[in-house]
C-alpha atoms as a PDB file:
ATOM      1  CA  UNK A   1    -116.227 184.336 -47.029  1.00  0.00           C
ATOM      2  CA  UNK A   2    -117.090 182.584 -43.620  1.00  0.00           C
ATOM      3  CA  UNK A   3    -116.944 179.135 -43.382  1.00  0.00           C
ATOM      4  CA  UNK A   4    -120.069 177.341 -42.900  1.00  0.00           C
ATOM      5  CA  UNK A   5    -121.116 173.967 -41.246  1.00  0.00           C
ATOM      6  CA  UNK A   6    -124.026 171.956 -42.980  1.00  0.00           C
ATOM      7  CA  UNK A   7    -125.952 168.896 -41.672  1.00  0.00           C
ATOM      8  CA  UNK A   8    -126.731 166.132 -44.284  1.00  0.00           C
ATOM      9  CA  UNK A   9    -129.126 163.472 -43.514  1.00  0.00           C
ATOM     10  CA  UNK A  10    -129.318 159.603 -44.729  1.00  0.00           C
ATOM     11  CA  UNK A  11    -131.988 156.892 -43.804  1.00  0.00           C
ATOM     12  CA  UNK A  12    -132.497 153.539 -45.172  1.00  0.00           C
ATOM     13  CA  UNK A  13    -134.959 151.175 -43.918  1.00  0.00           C
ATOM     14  CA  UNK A  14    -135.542 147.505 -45.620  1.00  0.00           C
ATOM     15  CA  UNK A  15    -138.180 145.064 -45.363  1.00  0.00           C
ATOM     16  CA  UNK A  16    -138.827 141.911 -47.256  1.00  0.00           C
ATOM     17  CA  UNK A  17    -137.843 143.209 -51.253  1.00  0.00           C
ATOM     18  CA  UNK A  18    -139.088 146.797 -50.494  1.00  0.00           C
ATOM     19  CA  UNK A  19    -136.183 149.517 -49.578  1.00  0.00           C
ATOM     20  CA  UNK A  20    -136.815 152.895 -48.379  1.00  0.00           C
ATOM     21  CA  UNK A  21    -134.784 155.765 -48.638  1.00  0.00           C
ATOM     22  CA  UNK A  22    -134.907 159.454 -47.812  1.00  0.00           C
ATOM     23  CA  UNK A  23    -132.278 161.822 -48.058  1.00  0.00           C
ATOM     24  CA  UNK A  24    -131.784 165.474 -46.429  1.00  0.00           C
ATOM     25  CA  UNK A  25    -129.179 168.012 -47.397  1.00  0.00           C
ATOM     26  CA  UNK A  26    -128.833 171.270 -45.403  1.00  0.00           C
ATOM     27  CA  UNK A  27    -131.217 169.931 -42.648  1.00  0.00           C
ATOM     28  CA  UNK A  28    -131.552 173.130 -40.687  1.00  0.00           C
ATOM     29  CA  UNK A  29    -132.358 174.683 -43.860  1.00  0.00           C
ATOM     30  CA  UNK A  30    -129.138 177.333 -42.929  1.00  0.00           C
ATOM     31  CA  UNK A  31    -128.622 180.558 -45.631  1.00  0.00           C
ATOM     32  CA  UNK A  32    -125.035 180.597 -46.586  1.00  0.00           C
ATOM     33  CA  UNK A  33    -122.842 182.137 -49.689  1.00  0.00           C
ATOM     34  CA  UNK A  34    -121.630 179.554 -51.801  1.00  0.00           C
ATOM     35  CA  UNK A  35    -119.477 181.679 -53.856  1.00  0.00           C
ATOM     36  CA  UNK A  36    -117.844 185.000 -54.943  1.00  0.00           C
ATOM     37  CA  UNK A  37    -116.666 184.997 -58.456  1.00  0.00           C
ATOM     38  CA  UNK A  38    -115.702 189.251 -57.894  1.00  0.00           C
ATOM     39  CA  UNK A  39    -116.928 192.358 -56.948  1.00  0.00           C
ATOM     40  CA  UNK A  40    -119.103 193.002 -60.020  1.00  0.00           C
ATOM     41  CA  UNK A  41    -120.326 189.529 -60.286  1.00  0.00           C
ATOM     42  CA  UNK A  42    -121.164 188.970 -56.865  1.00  0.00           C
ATOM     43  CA  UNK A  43    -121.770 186.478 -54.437  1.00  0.00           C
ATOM     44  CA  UNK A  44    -124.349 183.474 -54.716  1.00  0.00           C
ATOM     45  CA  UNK A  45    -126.334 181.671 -51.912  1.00  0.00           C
ATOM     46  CA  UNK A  46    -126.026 178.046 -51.761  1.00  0.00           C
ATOM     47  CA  UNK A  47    -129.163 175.668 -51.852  1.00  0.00           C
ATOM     48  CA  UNK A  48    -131.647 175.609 -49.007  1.00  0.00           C
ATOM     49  CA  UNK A  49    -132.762 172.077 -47.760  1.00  0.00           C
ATOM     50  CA  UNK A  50    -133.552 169.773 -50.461  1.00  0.00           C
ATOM     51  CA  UNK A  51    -135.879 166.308 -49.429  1.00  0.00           C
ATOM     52  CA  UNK A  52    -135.157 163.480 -51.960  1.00  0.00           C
ATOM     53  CA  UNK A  53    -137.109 160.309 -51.354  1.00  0.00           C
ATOM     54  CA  UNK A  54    -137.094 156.618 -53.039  1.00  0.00           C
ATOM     55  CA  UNK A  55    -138.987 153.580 -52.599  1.00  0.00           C
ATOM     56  CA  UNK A  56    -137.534 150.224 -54.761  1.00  0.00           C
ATOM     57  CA  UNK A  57    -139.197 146.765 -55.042  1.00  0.00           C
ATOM     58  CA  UNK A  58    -136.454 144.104 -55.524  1.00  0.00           C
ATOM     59  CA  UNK A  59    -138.280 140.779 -57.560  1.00  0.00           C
END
């Protein structure tokens, strides 16, 4: 298998007791093999960008 380069992405912005976050994995949204098990079983493609966002209130 090639080798593969993947771009995560983090962001965290605070203000007063509220907290952002978002979260970006495989930015450019790049198709890649993730594995091989063997010729019969094949090969399987890794995820494609996934967007994961929180928002938290601190009392």
């Amino acid at each position: 298998m090639p080798s593969v380069t993947l771009v995560d992405l983090a962001a965290d912005y605070q203000w007063e007791n509220y907290e952002l976050q978002l979260n970006v994995s495989n930015l450019f949204d790049k198709r890649y093999v993730a594995s091989c098990f063997s010729a019969s079983a094949g090969c399987f493609y890794g995820e494609g960008r996934k967007i994961v966002g929180a928002v938290r209130y601190r009392w």
